[in-house]
C-alpha atoms as a PDB file:
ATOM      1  CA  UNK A   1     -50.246-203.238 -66.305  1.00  0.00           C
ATOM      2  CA  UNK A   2     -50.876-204.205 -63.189  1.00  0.00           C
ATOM      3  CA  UNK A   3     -50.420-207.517 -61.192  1.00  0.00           C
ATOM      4  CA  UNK A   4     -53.348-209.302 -59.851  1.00  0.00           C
ATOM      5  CA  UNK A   5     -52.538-211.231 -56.525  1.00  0.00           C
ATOM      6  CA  UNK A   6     -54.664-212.659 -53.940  1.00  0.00           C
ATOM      7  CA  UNK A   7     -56.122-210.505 -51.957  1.00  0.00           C
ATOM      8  CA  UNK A   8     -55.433-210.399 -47.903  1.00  0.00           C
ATOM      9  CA  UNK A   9     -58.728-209.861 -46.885  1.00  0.00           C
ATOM     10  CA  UNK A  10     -61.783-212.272 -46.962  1.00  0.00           C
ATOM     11  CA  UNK A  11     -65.913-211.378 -47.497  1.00  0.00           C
ATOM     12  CA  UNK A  12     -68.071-213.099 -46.626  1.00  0.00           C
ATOM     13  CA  UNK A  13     -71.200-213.754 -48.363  1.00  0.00           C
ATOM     14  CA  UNK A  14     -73.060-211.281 -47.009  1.00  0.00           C
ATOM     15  CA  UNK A  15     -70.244-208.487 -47.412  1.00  0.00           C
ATOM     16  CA  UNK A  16     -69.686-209.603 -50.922  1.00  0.00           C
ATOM     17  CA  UNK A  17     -73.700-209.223 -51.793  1.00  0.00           C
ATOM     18  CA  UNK A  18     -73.924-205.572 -50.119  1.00  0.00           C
ATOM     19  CA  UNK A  19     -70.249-204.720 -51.867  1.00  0.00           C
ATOM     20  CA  UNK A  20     -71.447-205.332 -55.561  1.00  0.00           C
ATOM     21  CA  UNK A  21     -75.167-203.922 -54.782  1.00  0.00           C
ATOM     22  CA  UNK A  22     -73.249-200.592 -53.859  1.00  0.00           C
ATOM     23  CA  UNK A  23     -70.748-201.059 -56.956  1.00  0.00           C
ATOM     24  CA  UNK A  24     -74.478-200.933 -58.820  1.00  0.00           C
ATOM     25  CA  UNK A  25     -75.106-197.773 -57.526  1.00  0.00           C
ATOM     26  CA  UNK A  26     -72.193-195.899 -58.217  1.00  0.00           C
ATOM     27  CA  UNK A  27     -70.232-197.179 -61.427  1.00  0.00           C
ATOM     28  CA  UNK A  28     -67.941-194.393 -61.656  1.00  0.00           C
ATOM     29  CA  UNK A  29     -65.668-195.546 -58.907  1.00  0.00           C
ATOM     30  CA  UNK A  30     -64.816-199.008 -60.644  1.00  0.00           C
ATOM     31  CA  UNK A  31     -62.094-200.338 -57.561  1.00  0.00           C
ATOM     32  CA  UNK A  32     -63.203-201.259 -53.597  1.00  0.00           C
ATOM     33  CA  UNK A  33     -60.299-199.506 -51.891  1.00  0.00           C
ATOM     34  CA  UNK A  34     -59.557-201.696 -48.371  1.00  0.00           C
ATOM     35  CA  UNK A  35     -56.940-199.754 -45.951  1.00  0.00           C
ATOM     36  CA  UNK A  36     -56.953-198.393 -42.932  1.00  0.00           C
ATOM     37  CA  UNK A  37     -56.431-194.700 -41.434  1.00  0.00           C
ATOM     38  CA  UNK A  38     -55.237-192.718 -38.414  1.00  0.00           C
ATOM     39  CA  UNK A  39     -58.068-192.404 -36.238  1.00  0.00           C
ATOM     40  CA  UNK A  40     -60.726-193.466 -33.966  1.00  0.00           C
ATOM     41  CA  UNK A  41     -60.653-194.128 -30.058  1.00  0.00           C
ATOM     42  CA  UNK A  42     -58.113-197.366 -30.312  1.00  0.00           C
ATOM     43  CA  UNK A  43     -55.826-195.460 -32.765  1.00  0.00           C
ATOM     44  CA  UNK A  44     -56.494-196.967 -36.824  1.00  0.00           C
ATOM     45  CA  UNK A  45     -59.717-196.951 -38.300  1.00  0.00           C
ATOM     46  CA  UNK A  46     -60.417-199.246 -41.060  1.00  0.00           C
ATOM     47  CA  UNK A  47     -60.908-197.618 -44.803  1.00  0.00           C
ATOM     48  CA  UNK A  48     -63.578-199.445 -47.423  1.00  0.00           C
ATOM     49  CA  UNK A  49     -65.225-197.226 -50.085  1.00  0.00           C
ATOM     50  CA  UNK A  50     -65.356-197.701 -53.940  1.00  0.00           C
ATOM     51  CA  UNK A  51     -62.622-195.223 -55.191  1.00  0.00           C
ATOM     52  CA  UNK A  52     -59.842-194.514 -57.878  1.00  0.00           C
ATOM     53  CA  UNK A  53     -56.764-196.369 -58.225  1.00  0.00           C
ATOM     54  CA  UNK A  54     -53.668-194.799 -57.564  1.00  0.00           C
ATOM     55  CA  UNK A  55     -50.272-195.655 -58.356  1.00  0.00           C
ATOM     56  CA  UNK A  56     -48.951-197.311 -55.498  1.00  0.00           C
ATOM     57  CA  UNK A  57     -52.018-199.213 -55.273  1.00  0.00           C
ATOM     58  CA  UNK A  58     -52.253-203.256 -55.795  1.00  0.00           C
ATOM     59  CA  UNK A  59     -54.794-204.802 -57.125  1.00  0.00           C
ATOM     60  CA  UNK A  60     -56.696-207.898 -56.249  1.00  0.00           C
ATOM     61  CA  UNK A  61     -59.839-209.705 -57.437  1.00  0.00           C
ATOM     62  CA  UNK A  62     -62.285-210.872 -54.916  1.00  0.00           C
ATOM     63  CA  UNK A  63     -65.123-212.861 -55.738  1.00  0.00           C
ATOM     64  CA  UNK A  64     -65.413-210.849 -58.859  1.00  0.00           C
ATOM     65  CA  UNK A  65     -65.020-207.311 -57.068  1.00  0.00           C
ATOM     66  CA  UNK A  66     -62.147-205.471 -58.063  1.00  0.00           C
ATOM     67  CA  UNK A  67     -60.449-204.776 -54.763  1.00  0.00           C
ATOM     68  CA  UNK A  68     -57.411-202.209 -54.180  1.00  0.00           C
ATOM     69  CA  UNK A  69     -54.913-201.926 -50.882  1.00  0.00           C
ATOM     70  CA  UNK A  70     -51.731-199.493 -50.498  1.00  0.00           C
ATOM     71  CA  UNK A  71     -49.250-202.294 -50.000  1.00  0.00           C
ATOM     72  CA  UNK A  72     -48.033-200.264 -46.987  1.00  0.00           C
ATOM     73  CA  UNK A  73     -51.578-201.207 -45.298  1.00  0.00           C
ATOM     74  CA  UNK A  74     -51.713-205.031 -45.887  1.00  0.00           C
ATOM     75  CA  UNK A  75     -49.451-205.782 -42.318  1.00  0.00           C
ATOM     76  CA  UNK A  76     -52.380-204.076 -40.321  1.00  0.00           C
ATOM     77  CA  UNK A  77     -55.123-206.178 -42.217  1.00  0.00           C
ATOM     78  CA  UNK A  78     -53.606-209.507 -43.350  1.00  0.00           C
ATOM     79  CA  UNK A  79     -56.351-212.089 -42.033  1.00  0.00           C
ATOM     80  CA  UNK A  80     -59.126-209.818 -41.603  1.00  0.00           C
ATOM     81  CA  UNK A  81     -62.584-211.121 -42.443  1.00  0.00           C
ATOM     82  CA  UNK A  82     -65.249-208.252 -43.514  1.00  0.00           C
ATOM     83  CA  UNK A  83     -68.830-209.012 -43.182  1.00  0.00           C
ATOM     84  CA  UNK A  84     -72.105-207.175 -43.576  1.00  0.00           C
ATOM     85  CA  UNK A  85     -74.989-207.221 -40.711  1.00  0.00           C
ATOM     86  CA  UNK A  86     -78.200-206.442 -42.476  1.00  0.00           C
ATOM     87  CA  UNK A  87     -80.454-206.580 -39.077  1.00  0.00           C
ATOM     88  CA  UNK A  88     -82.946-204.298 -37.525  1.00  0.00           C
ATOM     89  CA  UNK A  89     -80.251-203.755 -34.305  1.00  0.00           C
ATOM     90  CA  UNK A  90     -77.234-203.624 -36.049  1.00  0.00           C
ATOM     91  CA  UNK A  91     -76.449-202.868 -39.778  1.00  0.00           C
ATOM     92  CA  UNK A  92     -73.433-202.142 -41.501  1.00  0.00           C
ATOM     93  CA  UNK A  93     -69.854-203.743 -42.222  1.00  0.00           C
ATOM     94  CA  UNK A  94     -67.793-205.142 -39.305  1.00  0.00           C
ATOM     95  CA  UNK A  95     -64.334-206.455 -39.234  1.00  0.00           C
ATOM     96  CA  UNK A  96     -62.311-209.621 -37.430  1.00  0.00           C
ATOM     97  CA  UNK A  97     -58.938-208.415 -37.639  1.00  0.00           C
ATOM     98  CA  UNK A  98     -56.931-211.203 -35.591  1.00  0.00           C
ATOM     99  CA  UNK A  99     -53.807-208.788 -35.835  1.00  0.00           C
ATOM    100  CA  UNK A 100     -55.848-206.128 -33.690  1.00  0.00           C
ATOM    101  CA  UNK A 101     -54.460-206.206 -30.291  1.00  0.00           C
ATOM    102  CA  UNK A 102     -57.380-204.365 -28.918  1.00  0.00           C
ATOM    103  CA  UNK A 103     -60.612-202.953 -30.009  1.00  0.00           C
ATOM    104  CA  UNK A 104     -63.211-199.931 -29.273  1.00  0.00           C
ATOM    105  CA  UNK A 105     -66.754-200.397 -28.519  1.00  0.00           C
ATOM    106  CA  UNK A 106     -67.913-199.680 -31.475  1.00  0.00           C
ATOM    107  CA  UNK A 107     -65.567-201.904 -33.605  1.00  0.00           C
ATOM    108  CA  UNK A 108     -64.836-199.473 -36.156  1.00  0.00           C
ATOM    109  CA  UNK A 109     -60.743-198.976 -34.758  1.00  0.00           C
ATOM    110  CA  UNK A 110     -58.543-200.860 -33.693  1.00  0.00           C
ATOM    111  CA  UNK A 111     -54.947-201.154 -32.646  1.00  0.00           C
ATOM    112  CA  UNK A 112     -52.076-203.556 -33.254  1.00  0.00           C
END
């Protein structure tokens, strides 16, 4: 069995509502994997998607979400707030990752 820690990253109120409205809609991925990736113009891109646990994985509750991180990924995203923009302009989740040392435009990578 697994541990169950606090998790590193915080949701707000709005991520949190859009997170469990998606775990609704697809039930057979029962864990909200957080990371990050190679990629993007600044160099990481940031990873959230319901998915599988695997074994390295910990695992964290959140506000009653079931949340997931490769320990190898919590340096890059220790203090990072997700949130979800629901407006006309702008919709999607964004990130305030006080670790990033720079940014792109779009706010999807990042760098440290």
């Amino acid at each position: 069995m697994s541990e169950v820690m606090q998790v590193p990253v915080r949701l707000t109120e709005g991520a949190i509502g859009e997170l469990k409205r998606l775990l609704q809609t697809d039930a057979n991925k029962p864990y909200l994997r957080v990371g990050v990736k190679g990629g993007g113009c600044s160099g990481m891109t940031y990873v959230l998607e319901y998915d599988e646990k695997q074994e390295a994985d910990r695992e964290y509750i959140l506000e009653g979400i079931p949340v997931i991180m490769n320990p190898s990924h919590e340096i890059y995203l220790f203090g990072v707030e997700v949130d979800f923009e629901g407006g006309l302009n702008s919709r999607g989740f964004t990130f305030k990752n006080p670790n990033a040392s720079s940014t792109c435009g779009c706010g999807t990578s990042f760098a440290v």
